[in-house]
Structures are given as C-alpha cells and as structure tokens.
C-alpha atoms as a PDB file:
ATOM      1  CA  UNK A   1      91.310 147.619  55.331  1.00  0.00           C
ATOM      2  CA  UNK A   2      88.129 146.768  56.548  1.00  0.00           C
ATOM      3  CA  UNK A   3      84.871 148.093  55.033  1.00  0.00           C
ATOM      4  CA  UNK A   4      81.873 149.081  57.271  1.00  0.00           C
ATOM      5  CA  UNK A   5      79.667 147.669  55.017  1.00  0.00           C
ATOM      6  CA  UNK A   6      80.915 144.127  55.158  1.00  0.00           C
ATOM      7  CA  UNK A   7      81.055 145.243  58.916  1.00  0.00           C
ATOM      8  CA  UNK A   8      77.338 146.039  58.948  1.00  0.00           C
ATOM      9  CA  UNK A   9      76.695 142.600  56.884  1.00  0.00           C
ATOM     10  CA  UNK A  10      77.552 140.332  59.910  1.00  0.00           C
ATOM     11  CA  UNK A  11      75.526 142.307  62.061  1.00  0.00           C
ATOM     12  CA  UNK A  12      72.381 142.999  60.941  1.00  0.00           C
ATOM     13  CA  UNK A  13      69.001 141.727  60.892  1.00  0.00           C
ATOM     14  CA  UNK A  14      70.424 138.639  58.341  1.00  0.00           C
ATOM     15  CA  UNK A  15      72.413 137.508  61.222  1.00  0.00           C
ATOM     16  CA  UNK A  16      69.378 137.590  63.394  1.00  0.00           C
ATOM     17  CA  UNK A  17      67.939 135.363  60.885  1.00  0.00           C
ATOM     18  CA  UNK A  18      70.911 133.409  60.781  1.00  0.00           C
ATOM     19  CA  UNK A  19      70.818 132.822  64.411  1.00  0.00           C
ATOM     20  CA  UNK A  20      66.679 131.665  64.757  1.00  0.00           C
ATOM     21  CA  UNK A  21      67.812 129.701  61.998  1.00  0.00           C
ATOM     22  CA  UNK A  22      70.397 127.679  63.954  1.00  0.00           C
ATOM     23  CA  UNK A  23      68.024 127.459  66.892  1.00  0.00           C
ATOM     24  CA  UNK A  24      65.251 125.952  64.783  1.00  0.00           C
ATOM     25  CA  UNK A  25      67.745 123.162  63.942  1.00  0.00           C
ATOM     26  CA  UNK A  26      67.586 122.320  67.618  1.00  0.00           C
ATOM     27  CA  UNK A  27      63.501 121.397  68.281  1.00  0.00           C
ATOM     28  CA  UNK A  28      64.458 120.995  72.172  1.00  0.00           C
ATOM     29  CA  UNK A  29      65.978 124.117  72.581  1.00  0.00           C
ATOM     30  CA  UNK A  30      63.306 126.514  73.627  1.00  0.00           C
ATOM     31  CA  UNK A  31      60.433 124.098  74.028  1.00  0.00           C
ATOM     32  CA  UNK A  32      59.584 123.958  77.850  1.00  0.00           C
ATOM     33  CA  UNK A  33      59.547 120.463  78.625  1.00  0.00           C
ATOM     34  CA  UNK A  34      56.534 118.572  80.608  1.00  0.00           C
ATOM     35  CA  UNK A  35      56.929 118.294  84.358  1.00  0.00           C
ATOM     36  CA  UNK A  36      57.087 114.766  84.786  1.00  0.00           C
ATOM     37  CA  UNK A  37      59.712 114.642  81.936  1.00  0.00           C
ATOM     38  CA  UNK A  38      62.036 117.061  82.933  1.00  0.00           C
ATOM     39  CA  UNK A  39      62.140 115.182  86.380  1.00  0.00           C
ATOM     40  CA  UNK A  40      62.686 111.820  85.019  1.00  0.00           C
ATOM     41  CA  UNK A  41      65.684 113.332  83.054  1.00  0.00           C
ATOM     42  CA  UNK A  42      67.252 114.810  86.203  1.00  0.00           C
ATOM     43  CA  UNK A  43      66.704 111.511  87.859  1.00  0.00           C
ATOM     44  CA  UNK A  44      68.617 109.477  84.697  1.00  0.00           C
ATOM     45  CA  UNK A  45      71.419 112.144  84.829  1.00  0.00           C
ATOM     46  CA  UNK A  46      71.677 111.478  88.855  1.00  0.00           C
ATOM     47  CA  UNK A  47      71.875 108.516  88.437  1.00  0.00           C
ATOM     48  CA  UNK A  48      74.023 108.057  85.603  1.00  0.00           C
ATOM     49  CA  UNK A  49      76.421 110.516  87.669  1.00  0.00           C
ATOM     50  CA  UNK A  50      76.299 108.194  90.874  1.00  0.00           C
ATOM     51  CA  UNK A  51      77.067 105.131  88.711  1.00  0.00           C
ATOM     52  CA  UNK A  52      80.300 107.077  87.228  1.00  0.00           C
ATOM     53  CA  UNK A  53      81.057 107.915  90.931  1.00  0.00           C
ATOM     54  CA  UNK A  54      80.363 104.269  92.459  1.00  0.00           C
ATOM     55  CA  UNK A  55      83.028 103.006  89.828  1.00  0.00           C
ATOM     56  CA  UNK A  56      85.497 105.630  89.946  1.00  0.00           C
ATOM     57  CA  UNK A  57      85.573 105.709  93.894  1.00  0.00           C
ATOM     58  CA  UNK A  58      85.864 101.504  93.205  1.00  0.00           C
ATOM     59  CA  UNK A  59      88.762 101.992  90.731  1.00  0.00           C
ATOM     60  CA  UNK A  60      91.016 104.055  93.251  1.00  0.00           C
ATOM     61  CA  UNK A  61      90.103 101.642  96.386  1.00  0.00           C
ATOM     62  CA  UNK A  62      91.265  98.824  93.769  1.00  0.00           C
ATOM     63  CA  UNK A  63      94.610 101.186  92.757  1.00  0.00           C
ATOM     64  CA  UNK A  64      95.184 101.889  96.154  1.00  0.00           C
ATOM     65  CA  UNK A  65      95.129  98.204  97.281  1.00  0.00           C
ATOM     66  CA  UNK A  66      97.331  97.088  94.712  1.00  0.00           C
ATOM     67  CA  UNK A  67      99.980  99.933  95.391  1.00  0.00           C
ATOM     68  CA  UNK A  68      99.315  98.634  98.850  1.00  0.00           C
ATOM     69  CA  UNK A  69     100.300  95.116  98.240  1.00  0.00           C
ATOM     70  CA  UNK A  70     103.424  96.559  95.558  1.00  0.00           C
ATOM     71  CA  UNK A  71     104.874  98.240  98.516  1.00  0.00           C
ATOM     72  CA  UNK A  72     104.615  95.297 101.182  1.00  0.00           C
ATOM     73  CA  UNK A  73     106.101  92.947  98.481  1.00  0.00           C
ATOM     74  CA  UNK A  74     109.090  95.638  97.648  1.00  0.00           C
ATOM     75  CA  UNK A  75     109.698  95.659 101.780  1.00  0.00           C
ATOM     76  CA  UNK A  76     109.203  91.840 101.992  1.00  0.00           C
ATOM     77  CA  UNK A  77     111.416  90.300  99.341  1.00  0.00           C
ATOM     78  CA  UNK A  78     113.646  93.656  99.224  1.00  0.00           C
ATOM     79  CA  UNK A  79     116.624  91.668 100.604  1.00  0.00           C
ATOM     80  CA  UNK A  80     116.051  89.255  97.677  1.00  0.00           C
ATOM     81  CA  UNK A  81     119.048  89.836  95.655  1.00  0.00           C
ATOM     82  CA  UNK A  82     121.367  90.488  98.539  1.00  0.00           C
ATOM     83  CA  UNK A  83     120.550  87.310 100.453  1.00  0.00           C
ATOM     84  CA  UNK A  84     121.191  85.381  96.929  1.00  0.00           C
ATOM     85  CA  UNK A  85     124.239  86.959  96.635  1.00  0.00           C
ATOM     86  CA  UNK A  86     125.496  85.685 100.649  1.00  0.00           C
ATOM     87  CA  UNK A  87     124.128  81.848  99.968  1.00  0.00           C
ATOM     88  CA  UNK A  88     127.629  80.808  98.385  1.00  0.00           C
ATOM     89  CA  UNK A  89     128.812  82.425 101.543  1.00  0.00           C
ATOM     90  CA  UNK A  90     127.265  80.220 103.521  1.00  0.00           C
ATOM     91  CA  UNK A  91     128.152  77.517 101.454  1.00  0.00           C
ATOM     92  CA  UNK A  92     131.932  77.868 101.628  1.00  0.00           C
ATOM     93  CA  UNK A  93     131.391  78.548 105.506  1.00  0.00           C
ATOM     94  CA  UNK A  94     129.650  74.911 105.733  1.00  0.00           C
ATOM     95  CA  UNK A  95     132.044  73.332 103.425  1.00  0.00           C
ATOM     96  CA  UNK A  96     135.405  74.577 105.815  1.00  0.00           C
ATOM     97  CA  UNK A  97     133.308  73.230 108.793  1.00  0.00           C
ATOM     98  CA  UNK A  98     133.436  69.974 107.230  1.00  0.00           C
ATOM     99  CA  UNK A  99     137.018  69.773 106.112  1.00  0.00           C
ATOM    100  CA  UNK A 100     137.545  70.148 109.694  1.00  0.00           C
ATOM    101  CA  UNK A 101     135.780  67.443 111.296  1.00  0.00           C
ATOM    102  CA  UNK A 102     135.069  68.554 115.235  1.00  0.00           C
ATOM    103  CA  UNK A 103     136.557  64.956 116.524  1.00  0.00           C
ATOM    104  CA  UNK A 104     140.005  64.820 114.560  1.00  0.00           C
ATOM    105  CA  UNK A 105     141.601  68.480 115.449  1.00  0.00           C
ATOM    106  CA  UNK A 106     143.872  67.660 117.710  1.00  0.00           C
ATOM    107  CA  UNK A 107     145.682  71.488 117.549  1.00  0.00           C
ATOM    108  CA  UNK A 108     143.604  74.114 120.142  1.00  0.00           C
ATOM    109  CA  UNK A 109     144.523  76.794 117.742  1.00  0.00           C
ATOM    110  CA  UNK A 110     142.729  74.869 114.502  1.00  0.00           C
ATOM    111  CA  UNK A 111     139.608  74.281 116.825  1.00  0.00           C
ATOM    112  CA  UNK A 112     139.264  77.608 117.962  1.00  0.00           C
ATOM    113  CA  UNK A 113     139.344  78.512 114.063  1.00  0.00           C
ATOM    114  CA  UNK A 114     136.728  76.026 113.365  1.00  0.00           C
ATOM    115  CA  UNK A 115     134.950  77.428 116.190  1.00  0.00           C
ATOM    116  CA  UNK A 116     135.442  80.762 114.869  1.00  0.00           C
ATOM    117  CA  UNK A 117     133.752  79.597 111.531  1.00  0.00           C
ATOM    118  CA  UNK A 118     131.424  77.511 113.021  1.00  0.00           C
ATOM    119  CA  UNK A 119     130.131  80.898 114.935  1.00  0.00           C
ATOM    120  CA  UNK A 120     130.110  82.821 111.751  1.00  0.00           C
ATOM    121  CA  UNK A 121     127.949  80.444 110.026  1.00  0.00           C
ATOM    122  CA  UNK A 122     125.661  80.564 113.138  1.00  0.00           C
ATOM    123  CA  UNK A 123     125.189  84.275 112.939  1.00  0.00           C
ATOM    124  CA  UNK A 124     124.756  84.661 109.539  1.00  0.00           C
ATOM    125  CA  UNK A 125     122.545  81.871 109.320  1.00  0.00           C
ATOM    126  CA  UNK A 126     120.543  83.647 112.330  1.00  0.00           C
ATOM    127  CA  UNK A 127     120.560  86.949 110.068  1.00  0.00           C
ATOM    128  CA  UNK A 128     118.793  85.313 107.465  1.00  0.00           C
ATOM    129  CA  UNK A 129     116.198  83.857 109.926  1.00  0.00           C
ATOM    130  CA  UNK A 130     115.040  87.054 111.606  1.00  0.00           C
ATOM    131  CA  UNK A 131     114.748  88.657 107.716  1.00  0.00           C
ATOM    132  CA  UNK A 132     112.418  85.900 106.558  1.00  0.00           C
ATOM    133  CA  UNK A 133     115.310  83.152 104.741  1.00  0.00           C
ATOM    134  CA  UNK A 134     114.954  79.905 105.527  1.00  0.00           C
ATOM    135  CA  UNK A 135     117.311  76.894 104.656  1.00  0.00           C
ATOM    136  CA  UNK A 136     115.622  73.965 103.078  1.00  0.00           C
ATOM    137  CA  UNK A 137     117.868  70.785 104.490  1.00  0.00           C
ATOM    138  CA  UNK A 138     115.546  68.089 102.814  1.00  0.00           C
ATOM    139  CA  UNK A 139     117.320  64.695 103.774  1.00  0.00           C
ATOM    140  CA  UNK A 140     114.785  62.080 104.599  1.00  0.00           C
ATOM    141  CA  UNK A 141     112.069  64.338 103.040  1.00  0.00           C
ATOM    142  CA  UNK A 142     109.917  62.804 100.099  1.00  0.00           C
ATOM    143  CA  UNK A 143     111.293  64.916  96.726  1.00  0.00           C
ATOM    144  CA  UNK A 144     108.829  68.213  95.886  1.00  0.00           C
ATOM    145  CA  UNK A 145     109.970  69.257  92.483  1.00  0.00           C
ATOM    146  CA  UNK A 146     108.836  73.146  94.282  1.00  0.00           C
ATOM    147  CA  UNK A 147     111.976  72.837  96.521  1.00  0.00           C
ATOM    148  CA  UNK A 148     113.985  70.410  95.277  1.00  0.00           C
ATOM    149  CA  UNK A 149     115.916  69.829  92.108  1.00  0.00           C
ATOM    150  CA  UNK A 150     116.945  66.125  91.552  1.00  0.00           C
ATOM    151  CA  UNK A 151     120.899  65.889  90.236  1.00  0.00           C
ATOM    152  CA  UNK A 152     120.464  62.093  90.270  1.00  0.00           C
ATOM    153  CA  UNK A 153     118.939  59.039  91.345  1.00  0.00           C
ATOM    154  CA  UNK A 154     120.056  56.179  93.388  1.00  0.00           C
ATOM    155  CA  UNK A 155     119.083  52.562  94.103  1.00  0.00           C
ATOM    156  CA  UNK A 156     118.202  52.518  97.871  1.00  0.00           C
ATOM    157  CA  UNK A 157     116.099  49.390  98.483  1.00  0.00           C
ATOM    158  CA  UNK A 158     115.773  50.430 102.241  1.00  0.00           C
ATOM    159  CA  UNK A 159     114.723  53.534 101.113  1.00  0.00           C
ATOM    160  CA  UNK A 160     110.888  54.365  99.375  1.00  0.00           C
ATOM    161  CA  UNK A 161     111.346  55.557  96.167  1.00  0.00           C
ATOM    162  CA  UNK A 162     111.766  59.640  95.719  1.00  0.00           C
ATOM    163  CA  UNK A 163     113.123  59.925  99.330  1.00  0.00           C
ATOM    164  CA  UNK A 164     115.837  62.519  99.767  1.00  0.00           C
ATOM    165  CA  UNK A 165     119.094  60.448 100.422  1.00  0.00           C
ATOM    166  CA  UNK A 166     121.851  63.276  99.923  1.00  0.00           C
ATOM    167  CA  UNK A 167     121.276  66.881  99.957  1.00  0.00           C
ATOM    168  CA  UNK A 168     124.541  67.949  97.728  1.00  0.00           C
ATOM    169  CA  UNK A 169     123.301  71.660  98.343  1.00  0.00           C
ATOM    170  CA  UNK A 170     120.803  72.953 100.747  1.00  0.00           C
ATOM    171  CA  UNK A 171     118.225  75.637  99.312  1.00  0.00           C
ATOM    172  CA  UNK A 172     116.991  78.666 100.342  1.00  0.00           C
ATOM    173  CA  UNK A 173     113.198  80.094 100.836  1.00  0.00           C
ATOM    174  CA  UNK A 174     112.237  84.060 101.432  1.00  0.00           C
ATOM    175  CA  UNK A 175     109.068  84.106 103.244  1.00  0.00           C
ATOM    176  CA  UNK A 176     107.184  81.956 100.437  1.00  0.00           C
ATOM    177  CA  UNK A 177     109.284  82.660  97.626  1.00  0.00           C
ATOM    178  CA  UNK A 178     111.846  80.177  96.557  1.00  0.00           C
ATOM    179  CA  UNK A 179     115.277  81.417  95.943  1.00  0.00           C
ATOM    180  CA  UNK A 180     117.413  78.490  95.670  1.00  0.00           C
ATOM    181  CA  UNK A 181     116.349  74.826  95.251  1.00  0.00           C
ATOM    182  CA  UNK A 182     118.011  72.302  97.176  1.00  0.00           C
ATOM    183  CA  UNK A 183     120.128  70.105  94.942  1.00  0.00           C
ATOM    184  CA  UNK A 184     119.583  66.539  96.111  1.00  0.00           C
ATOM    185  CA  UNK A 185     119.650  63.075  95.638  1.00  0.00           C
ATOM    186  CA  UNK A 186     116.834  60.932  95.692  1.00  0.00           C
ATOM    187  CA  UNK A 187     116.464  57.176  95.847  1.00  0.00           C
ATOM    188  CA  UNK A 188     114.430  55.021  93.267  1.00  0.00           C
ATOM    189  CA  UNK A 189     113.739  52.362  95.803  1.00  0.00           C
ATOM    190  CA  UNK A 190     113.134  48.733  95.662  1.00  0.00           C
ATOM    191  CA  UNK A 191     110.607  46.346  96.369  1.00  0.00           C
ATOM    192  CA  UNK A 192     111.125  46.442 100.200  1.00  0.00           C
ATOM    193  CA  UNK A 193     109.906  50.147  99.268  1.00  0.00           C
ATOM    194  CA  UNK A 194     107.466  49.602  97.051  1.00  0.00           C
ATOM    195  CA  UNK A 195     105.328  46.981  99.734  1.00  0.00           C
ATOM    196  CA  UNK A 196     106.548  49.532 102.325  1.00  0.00           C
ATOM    197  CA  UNK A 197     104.339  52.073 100.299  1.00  0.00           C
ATOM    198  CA  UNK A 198     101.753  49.694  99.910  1.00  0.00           C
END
C-alpha cells in the first residue's frame, strides 16, 4: 500500500529543487548562446554530418562495386568445376584418335568410328571455346612455369634450352584463370642452343 505522504514527497517543492539542481549541473543548458557562436556550431555539426554522408554514400558505391565484380566472376568462371570435370573427357577422346592413326584403317566401318570420335572431340572442344576454355598445346613454346608443369627434362642439342619438346598432356585456361597446366617436356639444350641464344 502506498502512502500519500511518500506520494506528496516526490512531488513537491523538494523535487522542484531537485530538478534546478540537475539543471545547474549543466552550465549550457539555459544560457543563450552568442550569435556568432551558435552559428559556427551549426556550421561544425553540418559539416560533420556531410562528412558522415560523403563516406557512407562512398562505402555503398565501394559495396556495390565489389558485389558487382562477385557476381560477374560467379557468371564467368561458373562453369569452372564442370569444365574440370569434362577435361579427362577430352583426354580419352584424343587418346582413341591416336590409337587409330587416320592413314592405317583400312576397314570403312573403323574410319567412320574414328570419324565419329574425331567429330565429338571437335564439338566438345568447340563447347569449351564459345564458354571461355581454352587448350594450352605448348610444343615449341619456351616453358612458363604459369602454364606449364615440367614432368622431365631432355637433352635436345637442336633445341634451346626450356623449349617445349613433348606436351604429355595439354592444359586448360578459363578466360584468365588456369585450370589445368599442361604437363610437358622440356629440353635442357646444348651448346648449339646456348650460342643460338647468344
């Protein structure tokens, strides 16, 4: 139960006091300020405000280009995977093609099946092409460790040194992103080479 008189406590002229009290802690609160001062602290609080604005509006241009950029790259290299997954495809396509050289079948129905696969691997190949893959076919190149991966070296004295002389696997490129390395060979060279170079 609640007595009026503590009621009547809270409320009363003490509280008034209590109040003027609290408001003489504050010295600003109250005082009219000067002109000129009251100006130049609208002008720091504008501009304060329009600096917080500037770099928020900069922060979501810079979010939005990067979400920007996120989504090209998920459209661009989507096909990543799948195309990674189809490259021993295309391997085992190239490797029946040549198992069957084109000048010893002497059966029609064996060359129209090597004509058959020979078509595949043309299609598939052109597939890749229109979605951005590109086969890296080095042989002759000079070795970039970017592409290529060396399995070995060999002595090839006709040959400058780090020449491509075998490409055991061709590799693969999406857009600009590598996704396979070509796995070659590359020649250490000799000293026909080596004053070839020079």
């Amino acid at each position: 139960m609640i007595d009026d008189k503590d009621e009547g406590a809270h409320s009363g002229p003490g509280a008034a006091a209590n109040d003027a009290g609290e408001a003489a802690e504050l010295p600003d609160e109250g005082v009219p300020l000067a002109e000129d001062d009251r100006l130049a602290s609208v002008e720091a609080e504008l501009a304060d405000t329009k600096d917080r604005l500037l770099r928020a509006l900069a922060e979501t241009e810079n979010v939005r280009r990067r979400l920007q950029r996120e989504r090209d790259d998920a459209s661009k290299y989507a096909v990543g995977n799948f195309a990674k997954d189809l490259l021993s495809t295309v391997d085992n396509l190239r490797r029946a093609l040549d198992a069957m050289p084109e000048g010893e079948i002497k059966d029609s129905r064996i060359q129209g099946l090597r004509d058959g696969v020979a078509a595949t691997e043309r299609e598939l190949l052109g597939a890749f092409e229109r979605h951005g893959l590109k086969r890296i076919d080095p042989k002759g190149e000079r070795f970039d460790h970017n592409f290529h991966q060396a399995i070995f070296e060999a002595e090839r004295p006709d040959v400058p040194a780090g020449t491509v002389v075998e490409v055991l696997q061709p590799g693969y490129v999406l857009h600009d992103r590598l996704l396979r390395p070509a796995m070659v060979g590359v020649a250490k060279g000799g000293a026909k080479a080596d004053d070839a170079a020079a």
